[in-house]
C-alpha atoms as a PDB file:
ATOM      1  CA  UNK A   1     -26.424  -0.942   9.239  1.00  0.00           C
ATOM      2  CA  UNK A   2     -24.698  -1.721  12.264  1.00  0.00           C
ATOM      3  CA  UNK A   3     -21.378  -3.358  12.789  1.00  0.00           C
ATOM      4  CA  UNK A   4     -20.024  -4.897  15.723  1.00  0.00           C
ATOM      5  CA  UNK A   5     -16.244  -3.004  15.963  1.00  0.00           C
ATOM      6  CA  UNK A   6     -13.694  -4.380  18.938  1.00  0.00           C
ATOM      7  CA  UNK A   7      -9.919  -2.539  19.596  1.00  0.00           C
ATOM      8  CA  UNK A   8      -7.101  -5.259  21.158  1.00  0.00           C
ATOM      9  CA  UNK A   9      -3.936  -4.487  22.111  1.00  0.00           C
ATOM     10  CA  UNK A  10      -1.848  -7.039  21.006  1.00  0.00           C
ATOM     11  CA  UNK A  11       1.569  -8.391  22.040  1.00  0.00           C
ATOM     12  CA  UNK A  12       0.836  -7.180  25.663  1.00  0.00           C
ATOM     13  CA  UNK A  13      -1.081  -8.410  28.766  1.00  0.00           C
ATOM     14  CA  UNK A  14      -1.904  -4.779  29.531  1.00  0.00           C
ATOM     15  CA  UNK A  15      -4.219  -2.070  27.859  1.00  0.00           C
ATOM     16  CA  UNK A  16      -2.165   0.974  26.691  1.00  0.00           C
ATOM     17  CA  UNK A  17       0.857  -1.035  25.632  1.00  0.00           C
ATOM     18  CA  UNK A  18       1.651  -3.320  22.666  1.00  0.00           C
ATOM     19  CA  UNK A  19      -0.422  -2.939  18.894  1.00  0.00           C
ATOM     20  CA  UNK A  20      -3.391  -1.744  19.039  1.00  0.00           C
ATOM     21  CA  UNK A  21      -6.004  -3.185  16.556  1.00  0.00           C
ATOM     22  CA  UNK A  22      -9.661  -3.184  15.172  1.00  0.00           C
ATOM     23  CA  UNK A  23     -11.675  -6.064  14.342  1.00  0.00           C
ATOM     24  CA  UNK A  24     -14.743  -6.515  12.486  1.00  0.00           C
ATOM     25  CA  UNK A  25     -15.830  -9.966  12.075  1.00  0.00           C
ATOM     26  CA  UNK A  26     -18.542  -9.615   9.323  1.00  0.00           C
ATOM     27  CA  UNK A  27     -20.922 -12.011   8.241  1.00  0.00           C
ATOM     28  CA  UNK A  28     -20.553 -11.367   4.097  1.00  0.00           C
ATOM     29  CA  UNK A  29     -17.367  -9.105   3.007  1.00  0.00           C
ATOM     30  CA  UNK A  30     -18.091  -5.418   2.286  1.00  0.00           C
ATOM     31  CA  UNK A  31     -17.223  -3.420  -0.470  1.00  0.00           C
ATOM     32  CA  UNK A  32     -12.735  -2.823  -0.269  1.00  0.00           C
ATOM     33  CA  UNK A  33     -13.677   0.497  -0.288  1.00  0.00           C
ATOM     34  CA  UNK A  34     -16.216   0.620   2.234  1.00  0.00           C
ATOM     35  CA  UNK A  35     -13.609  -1.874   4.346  1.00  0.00           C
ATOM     36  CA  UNK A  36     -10.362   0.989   3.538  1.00  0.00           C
ATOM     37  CA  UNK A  37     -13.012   3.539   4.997  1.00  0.00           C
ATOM     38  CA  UNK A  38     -13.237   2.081   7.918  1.00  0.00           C
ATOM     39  CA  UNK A  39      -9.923   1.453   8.310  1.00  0.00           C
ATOM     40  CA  UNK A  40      -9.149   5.485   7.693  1.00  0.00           C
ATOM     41  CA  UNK A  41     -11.567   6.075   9.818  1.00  0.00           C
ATOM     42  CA  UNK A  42     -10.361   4.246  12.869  1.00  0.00           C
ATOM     43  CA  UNK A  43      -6.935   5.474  12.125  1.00  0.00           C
ATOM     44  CA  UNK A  44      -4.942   2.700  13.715  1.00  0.00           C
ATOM     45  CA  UNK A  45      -2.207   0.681  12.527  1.00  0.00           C
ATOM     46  CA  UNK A  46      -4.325  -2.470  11.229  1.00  0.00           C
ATOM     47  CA  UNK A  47      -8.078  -2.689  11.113  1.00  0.00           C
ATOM     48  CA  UNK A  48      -8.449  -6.870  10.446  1.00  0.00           C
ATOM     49  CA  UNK A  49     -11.960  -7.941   8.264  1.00  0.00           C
ATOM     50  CA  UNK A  50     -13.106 -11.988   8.817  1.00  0.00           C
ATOM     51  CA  UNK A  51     -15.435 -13.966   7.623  1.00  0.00           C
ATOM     52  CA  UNK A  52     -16.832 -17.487   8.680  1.00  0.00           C
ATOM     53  CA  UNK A  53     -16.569 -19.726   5.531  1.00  0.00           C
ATOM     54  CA  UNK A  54     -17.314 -22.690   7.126  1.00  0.00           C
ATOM     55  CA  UNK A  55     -14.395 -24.124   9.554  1.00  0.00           C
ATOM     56  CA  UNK A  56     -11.960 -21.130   8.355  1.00  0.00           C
ATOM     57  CA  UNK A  57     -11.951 -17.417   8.860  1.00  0.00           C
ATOM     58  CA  UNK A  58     -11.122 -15.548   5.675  1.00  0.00           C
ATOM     59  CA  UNK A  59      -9.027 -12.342   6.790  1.00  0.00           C
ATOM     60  CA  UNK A  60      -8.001  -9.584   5.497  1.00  0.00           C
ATOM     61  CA  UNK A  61      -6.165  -6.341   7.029  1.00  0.00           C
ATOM     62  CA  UNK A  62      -6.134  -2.331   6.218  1.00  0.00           C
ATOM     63  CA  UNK A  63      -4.102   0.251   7.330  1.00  0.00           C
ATOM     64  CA  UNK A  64      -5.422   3.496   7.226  1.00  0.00           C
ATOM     65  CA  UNK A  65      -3.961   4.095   3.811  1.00  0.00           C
ATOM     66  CA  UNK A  66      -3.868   0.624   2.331  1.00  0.00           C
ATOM     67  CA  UNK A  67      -4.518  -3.308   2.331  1.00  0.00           C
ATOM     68  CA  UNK A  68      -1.922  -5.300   2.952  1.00  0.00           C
ATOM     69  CA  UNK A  69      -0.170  -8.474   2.402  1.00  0.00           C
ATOM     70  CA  UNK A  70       0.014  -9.980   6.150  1.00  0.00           C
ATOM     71  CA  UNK A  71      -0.308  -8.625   9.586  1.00  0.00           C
ATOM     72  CA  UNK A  72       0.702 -10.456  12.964  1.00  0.00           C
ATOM     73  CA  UNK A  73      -0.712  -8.013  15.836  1.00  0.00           C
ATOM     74  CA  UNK A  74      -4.182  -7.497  13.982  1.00  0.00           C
ATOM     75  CA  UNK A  75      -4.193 -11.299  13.251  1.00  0.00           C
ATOM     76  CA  UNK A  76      -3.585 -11.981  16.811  1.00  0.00           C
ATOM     77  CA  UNK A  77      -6.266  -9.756  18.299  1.00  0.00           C
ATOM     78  CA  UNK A  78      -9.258 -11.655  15.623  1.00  0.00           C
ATOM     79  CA  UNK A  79      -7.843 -14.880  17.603  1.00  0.00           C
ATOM     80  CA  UNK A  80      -8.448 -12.881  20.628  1.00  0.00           C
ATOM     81  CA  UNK A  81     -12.141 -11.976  19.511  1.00  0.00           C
ATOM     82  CA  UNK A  82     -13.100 -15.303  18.520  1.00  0.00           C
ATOM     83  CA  UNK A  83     -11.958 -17.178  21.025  1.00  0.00           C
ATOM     84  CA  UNK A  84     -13.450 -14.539  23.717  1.00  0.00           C
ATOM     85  CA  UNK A  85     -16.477 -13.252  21.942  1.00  0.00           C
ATOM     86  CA  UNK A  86     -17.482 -15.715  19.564  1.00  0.00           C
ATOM     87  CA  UNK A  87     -16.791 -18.884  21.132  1.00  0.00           C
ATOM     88  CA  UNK A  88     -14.917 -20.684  19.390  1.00  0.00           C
ATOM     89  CA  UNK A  89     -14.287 -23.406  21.257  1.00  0.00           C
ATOM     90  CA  UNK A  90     -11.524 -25.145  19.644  1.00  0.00           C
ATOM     91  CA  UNK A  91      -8.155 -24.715  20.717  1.00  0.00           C
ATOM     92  CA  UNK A  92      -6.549 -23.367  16.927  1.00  0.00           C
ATOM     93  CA  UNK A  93      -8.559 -21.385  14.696  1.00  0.00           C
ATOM     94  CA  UNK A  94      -7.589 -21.437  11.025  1.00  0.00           C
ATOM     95  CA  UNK A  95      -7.722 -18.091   8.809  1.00  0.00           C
ATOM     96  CA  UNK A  96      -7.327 -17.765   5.124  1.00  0.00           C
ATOM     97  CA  UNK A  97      -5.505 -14.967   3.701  1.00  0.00           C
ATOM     98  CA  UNK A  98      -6.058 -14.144  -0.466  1.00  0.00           C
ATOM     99  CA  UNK A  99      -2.585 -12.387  -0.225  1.00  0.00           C
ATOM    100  CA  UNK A 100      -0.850 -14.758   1.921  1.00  0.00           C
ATOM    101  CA  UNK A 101      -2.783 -18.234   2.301  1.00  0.00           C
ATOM    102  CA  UNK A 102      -3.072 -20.426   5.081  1.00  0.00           C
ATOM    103  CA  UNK A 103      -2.380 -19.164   8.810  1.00  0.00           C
ATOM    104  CA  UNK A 104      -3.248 -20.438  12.075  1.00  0.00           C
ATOM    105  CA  UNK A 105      -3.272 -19.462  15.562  1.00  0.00           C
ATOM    106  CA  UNK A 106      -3.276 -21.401  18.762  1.00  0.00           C
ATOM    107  CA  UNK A 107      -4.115 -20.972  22.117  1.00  0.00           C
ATOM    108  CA  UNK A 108      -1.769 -21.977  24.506  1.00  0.00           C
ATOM    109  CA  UNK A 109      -1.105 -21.296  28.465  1.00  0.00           C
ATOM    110  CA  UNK A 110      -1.711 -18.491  30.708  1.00  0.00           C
ATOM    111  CA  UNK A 111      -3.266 -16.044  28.074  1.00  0.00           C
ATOM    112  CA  UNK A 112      -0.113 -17.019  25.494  1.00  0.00           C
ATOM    113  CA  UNK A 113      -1.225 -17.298  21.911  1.00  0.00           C
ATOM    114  CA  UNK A 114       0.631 -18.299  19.035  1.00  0.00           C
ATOM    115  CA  UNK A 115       0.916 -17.546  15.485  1.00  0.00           C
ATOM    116  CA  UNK A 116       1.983 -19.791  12.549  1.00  0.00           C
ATOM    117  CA  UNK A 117       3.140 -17.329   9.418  1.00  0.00           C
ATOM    118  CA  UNK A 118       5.311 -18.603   6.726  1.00  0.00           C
ATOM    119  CA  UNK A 119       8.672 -17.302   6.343  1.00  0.00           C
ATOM    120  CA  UNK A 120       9.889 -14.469   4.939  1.00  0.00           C
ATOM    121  CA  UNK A 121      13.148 -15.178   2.893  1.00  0.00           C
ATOM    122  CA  UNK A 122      15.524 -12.260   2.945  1.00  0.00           C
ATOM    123  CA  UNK A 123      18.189 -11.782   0.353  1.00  0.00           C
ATOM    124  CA  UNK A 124      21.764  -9.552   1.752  1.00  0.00           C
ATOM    125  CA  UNK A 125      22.297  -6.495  -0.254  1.00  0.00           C
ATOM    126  CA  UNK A 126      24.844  -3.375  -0.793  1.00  0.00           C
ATOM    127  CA  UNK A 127      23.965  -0.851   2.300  1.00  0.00           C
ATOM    128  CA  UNK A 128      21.572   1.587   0.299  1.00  0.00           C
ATOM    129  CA  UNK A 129      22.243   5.047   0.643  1.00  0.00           C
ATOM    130  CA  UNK A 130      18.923   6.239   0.667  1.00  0.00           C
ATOM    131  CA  UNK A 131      18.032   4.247   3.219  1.00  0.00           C
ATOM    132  CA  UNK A 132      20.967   4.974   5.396  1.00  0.00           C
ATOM    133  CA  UNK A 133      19.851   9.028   4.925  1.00  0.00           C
ATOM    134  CA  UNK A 134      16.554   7.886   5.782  1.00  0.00           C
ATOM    135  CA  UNK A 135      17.411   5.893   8.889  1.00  0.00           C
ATOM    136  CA  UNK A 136      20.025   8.862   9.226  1.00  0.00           C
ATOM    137  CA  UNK A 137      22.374   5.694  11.185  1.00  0.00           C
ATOM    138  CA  UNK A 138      24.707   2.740   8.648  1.00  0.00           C
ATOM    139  CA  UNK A 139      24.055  -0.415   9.752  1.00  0.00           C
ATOM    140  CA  UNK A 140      26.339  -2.811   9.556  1.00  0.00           C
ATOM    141  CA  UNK A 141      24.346  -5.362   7.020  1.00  0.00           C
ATOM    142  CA  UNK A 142      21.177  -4.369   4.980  1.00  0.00           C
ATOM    143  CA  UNK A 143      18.513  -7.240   3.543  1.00  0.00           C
ATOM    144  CA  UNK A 144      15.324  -7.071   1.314  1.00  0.00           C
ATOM    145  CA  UNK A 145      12.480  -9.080   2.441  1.00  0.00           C
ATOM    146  CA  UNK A 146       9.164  -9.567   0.444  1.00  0.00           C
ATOM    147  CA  UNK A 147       8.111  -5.924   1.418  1.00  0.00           C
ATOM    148  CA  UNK A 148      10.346  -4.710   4.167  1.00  0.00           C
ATOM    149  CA  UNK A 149      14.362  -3.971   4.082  1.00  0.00           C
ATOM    150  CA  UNK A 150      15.652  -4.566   7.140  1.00  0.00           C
ATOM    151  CA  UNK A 151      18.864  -2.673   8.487  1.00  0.00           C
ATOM    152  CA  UNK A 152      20.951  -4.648  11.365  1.00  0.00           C
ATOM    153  CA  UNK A 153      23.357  -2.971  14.079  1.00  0.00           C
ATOM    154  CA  UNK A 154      25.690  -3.634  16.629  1.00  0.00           C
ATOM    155  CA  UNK A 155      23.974  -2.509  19.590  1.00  0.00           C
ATOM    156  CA  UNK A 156      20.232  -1.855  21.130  1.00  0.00           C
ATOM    157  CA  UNK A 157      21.517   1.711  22.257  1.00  0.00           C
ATOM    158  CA  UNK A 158      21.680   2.488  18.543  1.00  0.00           C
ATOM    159  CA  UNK A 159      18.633   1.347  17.519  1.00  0.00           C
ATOM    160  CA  UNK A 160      17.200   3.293  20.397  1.00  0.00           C
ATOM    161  CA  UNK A 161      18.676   6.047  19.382  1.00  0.00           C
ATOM    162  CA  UNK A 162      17.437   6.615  15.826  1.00  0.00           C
ATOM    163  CA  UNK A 163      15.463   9.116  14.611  1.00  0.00           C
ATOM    164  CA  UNK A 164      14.543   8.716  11.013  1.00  0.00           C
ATOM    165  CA  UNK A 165      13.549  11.449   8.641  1.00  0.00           C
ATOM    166  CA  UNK A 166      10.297   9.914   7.565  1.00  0.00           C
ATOM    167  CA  UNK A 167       9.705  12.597   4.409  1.00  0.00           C
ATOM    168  CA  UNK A 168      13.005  10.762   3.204  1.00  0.00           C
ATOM    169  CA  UNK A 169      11.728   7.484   4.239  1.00  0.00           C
ATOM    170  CA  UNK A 170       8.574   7.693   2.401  1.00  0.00           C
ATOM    171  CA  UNK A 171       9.995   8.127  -0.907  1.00  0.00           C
ATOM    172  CA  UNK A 172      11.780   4.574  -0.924  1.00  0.00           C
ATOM    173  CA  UNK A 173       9.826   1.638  -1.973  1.00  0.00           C
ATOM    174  CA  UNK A 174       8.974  -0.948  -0.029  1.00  0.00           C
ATOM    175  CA  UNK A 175       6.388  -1.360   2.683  1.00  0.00           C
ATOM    176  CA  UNK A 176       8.629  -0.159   5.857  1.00  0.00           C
ATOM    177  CA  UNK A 177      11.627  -0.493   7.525  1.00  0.00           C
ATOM    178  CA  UNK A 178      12.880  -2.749   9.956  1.00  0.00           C
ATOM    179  CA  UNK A 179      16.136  -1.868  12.516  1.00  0.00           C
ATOM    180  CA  UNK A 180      17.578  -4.368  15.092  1.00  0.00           C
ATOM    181  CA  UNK A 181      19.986  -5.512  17.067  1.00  0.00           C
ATOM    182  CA  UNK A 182      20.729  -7.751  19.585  1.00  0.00           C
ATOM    183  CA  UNK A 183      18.725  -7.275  22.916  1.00  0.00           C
ATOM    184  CA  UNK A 184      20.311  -6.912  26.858  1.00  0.00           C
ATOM    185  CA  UNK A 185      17.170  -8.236  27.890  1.00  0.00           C
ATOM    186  CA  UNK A 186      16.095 -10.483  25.216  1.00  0.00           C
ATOM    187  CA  UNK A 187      17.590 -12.136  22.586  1.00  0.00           C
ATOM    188  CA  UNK A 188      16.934 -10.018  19.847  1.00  0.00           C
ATOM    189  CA  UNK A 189      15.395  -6.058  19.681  1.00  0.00           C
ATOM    190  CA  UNK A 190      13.761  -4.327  16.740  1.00  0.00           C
ATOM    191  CA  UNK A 191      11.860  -0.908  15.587  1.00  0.00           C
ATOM    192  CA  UNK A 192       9.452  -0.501  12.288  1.00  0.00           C
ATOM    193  CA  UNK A 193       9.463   2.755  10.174  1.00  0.00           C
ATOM    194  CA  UNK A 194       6.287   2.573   7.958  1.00  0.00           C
ATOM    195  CA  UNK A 195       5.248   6.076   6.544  1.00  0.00           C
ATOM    196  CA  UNK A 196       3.940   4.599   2.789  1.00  0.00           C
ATOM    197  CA  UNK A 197       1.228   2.725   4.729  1.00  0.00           C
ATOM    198  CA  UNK A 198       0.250   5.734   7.020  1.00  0.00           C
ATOM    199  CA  UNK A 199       2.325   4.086  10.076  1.00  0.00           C
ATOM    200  CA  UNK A 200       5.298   6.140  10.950  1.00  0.00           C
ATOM    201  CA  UNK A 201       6.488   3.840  13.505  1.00  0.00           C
ATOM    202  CA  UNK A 202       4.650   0.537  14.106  1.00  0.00           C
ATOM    203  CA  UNK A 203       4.301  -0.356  17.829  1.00  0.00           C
ATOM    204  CA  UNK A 204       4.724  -3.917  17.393  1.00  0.00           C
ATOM    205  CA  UNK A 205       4.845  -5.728  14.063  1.00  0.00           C
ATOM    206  CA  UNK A 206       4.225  -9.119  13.994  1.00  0.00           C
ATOM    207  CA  UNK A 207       4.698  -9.847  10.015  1.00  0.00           C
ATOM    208  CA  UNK A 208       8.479  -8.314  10.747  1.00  0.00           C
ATOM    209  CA  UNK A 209       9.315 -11.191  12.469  1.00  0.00           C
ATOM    210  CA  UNK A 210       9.031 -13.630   9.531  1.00  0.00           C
ATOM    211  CA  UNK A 211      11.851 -11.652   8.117  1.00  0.00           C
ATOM    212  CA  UNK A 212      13.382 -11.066  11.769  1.00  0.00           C
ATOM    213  CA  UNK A 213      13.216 -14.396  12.665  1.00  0.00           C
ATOM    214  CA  UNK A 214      15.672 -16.413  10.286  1.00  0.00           C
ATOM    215  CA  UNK A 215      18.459 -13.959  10.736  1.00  0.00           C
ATOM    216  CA  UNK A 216      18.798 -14.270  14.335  1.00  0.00           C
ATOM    217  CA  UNK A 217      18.275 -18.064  14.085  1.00  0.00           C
ATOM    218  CA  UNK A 218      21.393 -18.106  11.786  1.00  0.00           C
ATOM    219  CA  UNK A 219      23.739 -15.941  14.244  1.00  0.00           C
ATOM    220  CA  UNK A 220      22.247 -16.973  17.778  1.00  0.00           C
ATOM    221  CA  UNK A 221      22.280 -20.857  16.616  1.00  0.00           C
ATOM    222  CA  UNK A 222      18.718 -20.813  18.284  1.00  0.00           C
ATOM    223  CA  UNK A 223      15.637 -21.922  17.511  1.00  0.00           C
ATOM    224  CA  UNK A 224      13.562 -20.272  19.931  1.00  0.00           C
ATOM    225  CA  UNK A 225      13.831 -16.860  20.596  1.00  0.00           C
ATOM    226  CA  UNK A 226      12.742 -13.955  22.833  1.00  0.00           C
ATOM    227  CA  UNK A 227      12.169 -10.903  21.223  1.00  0.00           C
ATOM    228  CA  UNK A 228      11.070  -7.130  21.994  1.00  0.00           C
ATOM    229  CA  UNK A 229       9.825  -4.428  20.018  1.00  0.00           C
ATOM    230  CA  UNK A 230      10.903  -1.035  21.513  1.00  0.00           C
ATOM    231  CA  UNK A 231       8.313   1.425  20.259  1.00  0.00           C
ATOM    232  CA  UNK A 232       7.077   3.963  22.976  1.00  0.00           C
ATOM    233  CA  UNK A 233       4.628   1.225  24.274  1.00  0.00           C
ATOM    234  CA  UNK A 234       6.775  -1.843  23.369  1.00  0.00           C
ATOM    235  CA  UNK A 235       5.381  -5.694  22.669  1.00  0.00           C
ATOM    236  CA  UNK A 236       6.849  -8.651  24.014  1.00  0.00           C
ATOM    237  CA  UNK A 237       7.124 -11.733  21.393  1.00  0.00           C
ATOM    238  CA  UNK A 238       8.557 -15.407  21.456  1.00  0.00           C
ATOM    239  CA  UNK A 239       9.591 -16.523  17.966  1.00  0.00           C
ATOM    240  CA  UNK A 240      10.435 -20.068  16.613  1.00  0.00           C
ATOM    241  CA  UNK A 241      12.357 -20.607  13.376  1.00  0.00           C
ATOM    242  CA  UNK A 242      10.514 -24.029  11.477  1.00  0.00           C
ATOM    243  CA  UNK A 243      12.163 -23.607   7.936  1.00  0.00           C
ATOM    244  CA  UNK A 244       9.898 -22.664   5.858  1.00  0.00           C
ATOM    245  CA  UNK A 245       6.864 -21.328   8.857  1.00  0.00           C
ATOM    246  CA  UNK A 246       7.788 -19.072  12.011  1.00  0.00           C
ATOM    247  CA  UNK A 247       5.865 -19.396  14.970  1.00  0.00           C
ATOM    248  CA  UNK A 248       5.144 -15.967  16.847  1.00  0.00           C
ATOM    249  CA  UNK A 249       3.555 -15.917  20.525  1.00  0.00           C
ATOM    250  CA  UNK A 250       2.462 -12.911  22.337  1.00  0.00           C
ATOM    251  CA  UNK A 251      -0.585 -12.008  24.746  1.00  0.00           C
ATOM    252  CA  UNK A 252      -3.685  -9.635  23.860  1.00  0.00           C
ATOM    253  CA  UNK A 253      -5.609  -7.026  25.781  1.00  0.00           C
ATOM    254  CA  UNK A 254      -9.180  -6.081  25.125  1.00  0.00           C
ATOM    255  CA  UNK A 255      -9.508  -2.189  25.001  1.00  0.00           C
ATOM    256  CA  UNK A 256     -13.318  -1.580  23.268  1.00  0.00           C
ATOM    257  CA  UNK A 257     -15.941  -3.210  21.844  1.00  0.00           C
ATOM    258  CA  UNK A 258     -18.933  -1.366  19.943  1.00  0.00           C
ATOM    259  CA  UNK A 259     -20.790  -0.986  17.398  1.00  0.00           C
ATOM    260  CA  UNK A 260     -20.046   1.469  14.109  1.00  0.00           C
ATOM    261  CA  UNK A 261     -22.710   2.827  11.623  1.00  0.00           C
ATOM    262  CA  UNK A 262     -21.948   1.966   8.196  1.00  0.00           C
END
C-alpha cells in the first residue's frame, strides 16, 4: 500500500527554519501501531494522521516515541496540506482531536494562518529542585500546566544560555519543559526541553503557547502578543489570549511530498 507522506516547516516562511512536520492525510485510520511506526520512522518531532469525516478532519499526532495530547506546528502544517493539496476551499478548516476536542484553523493574509487551541490553565508552584538540576539555571517562578512545567526568568540572555542535562531531565514527569522570558525583539521568548517524547529540544512548539500565553497576558496587560521560539532554527508566532481559547498564528513552508510503503 501506498501512502501519500508531505514534510512542512511550520512557524516559518522559509524551508530549513521553524518545526518541521509529517502529514499523512489517510482515507480510514490505520492501526496506532502501524501510525507510531511511521512516526519512528520519520523521526521528526510530530508526524500528524487526518481523516475526512465529513466536514471535519479527525487528527491525531505521534512523536517518534509516543501519541500525544495536542500539537500546534504539526496541526498547522495539515492546514497547510489541505488547503494547498487538497483543496479545501473554505477559508477555516475544522479538526477533531479524541484527546483534546474541537480545534480550528484559519487562513488569513499574506500566507498567515491561525490556530484556535483551548487554554492551558497553569497552577504556580514551589521551584522544584529537580527541575532546577535539570534546567541546571533557578528561575525565578515555576508553574505546572496539563503536561508541561514551565520555568520563567528574568532575561532572554539566560534562557539562551541554558544547557540542560537531558539524562536528568528525562527522569521527571511530565511531557517537557518550557523556559522563557521576556523578548528584546518580541514580546515574549521561550525554549522546549522534551526528552520523554524523543524531542530533546523542540524547534517550535505550538501547544506551549496555551500555557505560555496566559502568563504573559497577565504581566504584559496585553492581549495580543508577539512571540519567538529560539531553538537553533527559531519560529516566529503571534498569540491572542480569549479566556478560555488562545489563538496562535504563524506561516508554513512546504519541504517534501511523497509517497511511503506501508
Amino acid at each position: 500500500m501506498k501512502q501519500k507522506i508531505y514534510q512542512v516547516d511550520a512557524f516559518t516562511d522559509r524551508p530549513f527554519g521553524g518545526n518541521p512536520a509529517a502529514v499523512c492525510i489517510l482515507d480510514a485510520w490505520l492501526d496506532t501501531a502501524l501510525m507510531q511506526s511511521i512516526a519512528e520512522e520519520n523521526n521528526l518531532a510530530e508526524t500528524a494522521f487526518a481523516v475526512q469525516k465529513g466536514e471535519v478532519y479527525e487528527l491525531r499526532w505521534f512523536t517518534p516515541e509516543t501519541e500525544v495530547d495536542l500539537c500546534g506546528h504539526a496541526t498547522l502544517a495539515t492546514a497547510y496540506v489541505l488547503f494547498n493539496y487538497y483543496n479545501h476551499n473554505e477559508k477555516t478548516i475544522r479538526f477533531y482531536s479524541p484527546r483534546s476536542g474541537e480545534l480550528t484553523v484559519e487562513k488569513t493574509a499574506n500566507g498567515w494562518m491561525t490556530l484556535d487551541f483551548p487554554t492551558d490553565p497553569i497552577v504556580a508552584i514551589r521551584n522544584n529542585r529537580e527541575l532546577d538540576n535539570a534546567i541546571g539555571l533557578t528561575p525565578i517562578k515555576t508553574f505546572k500546566g496539563k503536561t508541561d512545567f514551565m520555568m520563567v526568568y528574568s532575561s532572554q540572555q539566560e534562557v539562551e544560555a541554558i544547557t540542560p542535562n537531558l539524562h536528568l531531565l528525562n527522569q521527571l514527569d511530565c511531557r517537557g519543559v518550557i523556559v522563557t522570558a521576556p523578548g528584546q525583539e518580541v514580546d515574549f521568548i521561550s525554549r522546549f526541553f522534551a526528552p520523554q517524547c524523543g524531542i530533546p529540544e523542540d524547534p517550535v512548539t505550538g501547544s506551549a503557547h496555551t500555557s505560555l500565553t496566559p502568563y504573559w497576558y497577565e504581566v504584559l496587560g496585553k492581549s495580543k502578543m508577539t512571540a519567538k521560539q529560539l531553538s537553533k532554527r527559531g519560529g516566529d508566532l503571534i498569540c491572542e489570549y480569549l479566556g478560555d481559547r488562545i489563538k496562535i498564528s504563524g506561516k508554513a513552508a512546504p519541504y517534501l511530498t511523497g509517497e511511503i510503503e506501508i
